[in-house]
C-alpha atoms as a PDB file:
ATOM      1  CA  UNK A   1    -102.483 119.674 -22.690  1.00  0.00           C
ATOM      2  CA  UNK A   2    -104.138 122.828 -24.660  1.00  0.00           C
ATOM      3  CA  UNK A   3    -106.966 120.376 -25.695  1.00  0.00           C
ATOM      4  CA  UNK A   4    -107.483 118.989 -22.028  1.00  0.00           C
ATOM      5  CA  UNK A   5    -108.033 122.253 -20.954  1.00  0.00           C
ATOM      6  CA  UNK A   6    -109.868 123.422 -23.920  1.00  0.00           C
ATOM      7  CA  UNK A   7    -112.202 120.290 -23.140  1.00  0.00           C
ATOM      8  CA  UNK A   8    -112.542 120.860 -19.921  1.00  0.00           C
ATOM      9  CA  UNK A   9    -113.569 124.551 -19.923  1.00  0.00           C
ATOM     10  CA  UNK A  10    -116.501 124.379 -22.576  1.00  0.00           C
ATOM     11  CA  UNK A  11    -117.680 120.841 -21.139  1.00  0.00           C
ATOM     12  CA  UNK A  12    -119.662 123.176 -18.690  1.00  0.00           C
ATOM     13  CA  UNK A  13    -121.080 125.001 -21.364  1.00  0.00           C
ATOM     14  CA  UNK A  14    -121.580 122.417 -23.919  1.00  0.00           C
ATOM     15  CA  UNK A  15    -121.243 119.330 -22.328  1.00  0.00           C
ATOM     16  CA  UNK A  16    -118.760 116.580 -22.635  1.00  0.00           C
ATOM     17  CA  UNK A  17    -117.157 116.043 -26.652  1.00  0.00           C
ATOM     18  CA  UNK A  18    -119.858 118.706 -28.262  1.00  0.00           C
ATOM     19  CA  UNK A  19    -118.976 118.410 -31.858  1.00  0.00           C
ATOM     20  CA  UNK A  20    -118.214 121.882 -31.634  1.00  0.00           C
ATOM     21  CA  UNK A  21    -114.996 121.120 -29.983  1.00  0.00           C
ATOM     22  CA  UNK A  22    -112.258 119.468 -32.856  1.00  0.00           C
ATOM     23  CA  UNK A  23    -109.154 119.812 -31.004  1.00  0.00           C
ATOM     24  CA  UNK A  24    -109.023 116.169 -30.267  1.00  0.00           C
ATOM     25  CA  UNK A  25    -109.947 115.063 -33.867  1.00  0.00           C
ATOM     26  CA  UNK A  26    -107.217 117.671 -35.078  1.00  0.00           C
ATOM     27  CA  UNK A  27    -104.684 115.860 -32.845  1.00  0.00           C
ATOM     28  CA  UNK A  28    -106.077 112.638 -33.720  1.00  0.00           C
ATOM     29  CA  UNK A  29    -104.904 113.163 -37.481  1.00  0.00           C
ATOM     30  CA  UNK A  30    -102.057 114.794 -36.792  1.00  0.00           C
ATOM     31  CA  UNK A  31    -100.804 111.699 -35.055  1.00  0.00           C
ATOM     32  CA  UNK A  32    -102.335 109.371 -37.341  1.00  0.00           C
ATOM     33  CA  UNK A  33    -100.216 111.733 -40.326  1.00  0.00           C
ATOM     34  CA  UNK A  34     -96.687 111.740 -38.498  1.00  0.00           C
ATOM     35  CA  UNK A  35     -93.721 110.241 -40.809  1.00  0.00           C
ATOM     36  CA  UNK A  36     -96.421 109.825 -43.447  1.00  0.00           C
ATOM     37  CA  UNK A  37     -95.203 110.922 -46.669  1.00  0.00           C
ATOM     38  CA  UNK A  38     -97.138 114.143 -48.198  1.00  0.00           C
ATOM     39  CA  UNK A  39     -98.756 112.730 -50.781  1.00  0.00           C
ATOM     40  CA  UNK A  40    -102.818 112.703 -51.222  1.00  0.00           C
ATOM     41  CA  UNK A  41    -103.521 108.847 -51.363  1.00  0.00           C
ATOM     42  CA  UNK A  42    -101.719 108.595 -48.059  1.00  0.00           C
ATOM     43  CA  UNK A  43    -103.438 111.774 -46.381  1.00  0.00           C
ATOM     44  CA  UNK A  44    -107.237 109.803 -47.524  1.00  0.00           C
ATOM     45  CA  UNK A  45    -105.969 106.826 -46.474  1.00  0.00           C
ATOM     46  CA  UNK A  46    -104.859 108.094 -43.288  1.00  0.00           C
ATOM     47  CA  UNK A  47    -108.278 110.253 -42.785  1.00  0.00           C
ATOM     48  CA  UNK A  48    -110.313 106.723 -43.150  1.00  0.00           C
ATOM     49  CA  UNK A  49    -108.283 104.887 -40.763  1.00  0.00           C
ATOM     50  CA  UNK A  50    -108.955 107.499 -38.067  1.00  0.00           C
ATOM     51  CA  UNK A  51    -112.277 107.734 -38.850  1.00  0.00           C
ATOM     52  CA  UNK A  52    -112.564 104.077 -38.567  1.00  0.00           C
ATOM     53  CA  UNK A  53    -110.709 104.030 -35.133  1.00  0.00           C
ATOM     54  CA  UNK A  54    -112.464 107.128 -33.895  1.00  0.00           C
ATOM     55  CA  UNK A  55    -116.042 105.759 -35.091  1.00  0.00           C
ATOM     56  CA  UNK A  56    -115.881 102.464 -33.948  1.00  0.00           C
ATOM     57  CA  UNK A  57    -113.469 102.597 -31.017  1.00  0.00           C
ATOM     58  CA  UNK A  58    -112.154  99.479 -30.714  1.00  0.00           C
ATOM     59  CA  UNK A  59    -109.268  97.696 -28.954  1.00  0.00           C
ATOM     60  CA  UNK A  60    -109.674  99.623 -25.506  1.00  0.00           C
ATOM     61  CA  UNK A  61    -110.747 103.129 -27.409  1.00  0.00           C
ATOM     62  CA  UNK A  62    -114.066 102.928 -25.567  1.00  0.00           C
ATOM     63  CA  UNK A  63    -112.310 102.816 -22.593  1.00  0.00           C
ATOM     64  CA  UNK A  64    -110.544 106.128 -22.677  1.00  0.00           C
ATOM     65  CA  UNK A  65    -113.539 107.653 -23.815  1.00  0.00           C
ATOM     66  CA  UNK A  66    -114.421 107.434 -20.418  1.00  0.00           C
ATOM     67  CA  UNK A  67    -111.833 108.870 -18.536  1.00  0.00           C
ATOM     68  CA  UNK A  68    -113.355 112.282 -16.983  1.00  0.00           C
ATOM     69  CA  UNK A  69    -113.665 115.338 -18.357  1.00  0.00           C
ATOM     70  CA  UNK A  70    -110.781 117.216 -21.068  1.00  0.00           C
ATOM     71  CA  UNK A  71    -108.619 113.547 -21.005  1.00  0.00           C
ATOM     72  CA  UNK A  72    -111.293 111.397 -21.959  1.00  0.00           C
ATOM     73  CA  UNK A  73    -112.253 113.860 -24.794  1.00  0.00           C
ATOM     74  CA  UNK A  74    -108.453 113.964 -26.133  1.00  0.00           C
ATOM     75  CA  UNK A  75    -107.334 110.315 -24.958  1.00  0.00           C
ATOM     76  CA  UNK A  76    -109.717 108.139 -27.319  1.00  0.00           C
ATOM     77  CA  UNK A  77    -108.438 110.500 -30.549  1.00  0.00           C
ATOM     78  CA  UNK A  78    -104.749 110.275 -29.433  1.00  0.00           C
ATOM     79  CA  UNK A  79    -105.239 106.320 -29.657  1.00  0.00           C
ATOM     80  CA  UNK A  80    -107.507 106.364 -32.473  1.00  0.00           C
ATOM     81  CA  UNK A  81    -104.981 108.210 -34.206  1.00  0.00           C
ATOM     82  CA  UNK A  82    -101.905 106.105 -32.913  1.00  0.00           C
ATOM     83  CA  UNK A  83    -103.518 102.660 -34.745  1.00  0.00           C
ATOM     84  CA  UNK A  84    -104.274 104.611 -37.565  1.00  0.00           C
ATOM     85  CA  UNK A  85    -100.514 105.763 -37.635  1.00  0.00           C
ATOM     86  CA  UNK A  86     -99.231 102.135 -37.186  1.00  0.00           C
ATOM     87  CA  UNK A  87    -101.429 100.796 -40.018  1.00  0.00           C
ATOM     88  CA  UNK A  88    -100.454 103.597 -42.325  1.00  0.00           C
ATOM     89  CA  UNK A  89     -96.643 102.848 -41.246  1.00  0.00           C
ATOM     90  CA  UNK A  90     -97.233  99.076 -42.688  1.00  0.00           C
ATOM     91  CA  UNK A  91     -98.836 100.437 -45.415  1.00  0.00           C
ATOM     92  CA  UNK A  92     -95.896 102.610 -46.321  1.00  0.00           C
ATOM     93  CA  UNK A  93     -93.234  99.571 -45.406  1.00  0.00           C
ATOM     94  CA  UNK A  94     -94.854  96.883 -47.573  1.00  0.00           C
ATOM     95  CA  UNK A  95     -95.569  99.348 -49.872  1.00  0.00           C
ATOM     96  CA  UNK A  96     -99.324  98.057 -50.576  1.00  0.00           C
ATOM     97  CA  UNK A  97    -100.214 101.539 -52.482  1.00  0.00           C
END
């Protein structure tokens, strides 16, 4: 909610997602890190896979993106970051690293 408001508040200043504003991305991989085990070729793994979601915003990203204001800003990291989460977790269970 913190990153809604954050969003919301310098949108008037800087207008909607300045790159100044990285609470979304730092939520993003936070999510895409959760029950991912510490270890460094899972943390670059799991910073590509965001960055792919995030970039490209596919499977219905775009669409948040466009939701006004703060929640569009957050929304399309949250998701980016949730696929990236579920591909690390298959990563992790078939053990492809």
């Amino acid at each position: 909610m913190q990153g809604v408001r954050s969003a919301n508040e310098v949108e008037v200043l800087w207008g909607k997602d300045h790159n100044r504003v990285v609470i979304d991305e730092v939520a993003g991989m936070c999510i895409t890190l959760l029950f991912v085990p510490v270890e460094v070729k899972y943390i670059i793994t799991g910073l590509v896979l965001f960055r792919f979601f995030d970039i490209l915003k596919p499977l219905g990203i775009r669409r948040l993106e466009k939701w006004p204001g703060g929640w569009g800003v957050m929304a399309d990291d949250v998701l980016a970051g949730i696929y990236a989460n579920i591909v690390m977790q298959t990563i992790i269970f078939f053990n492809i690293f």
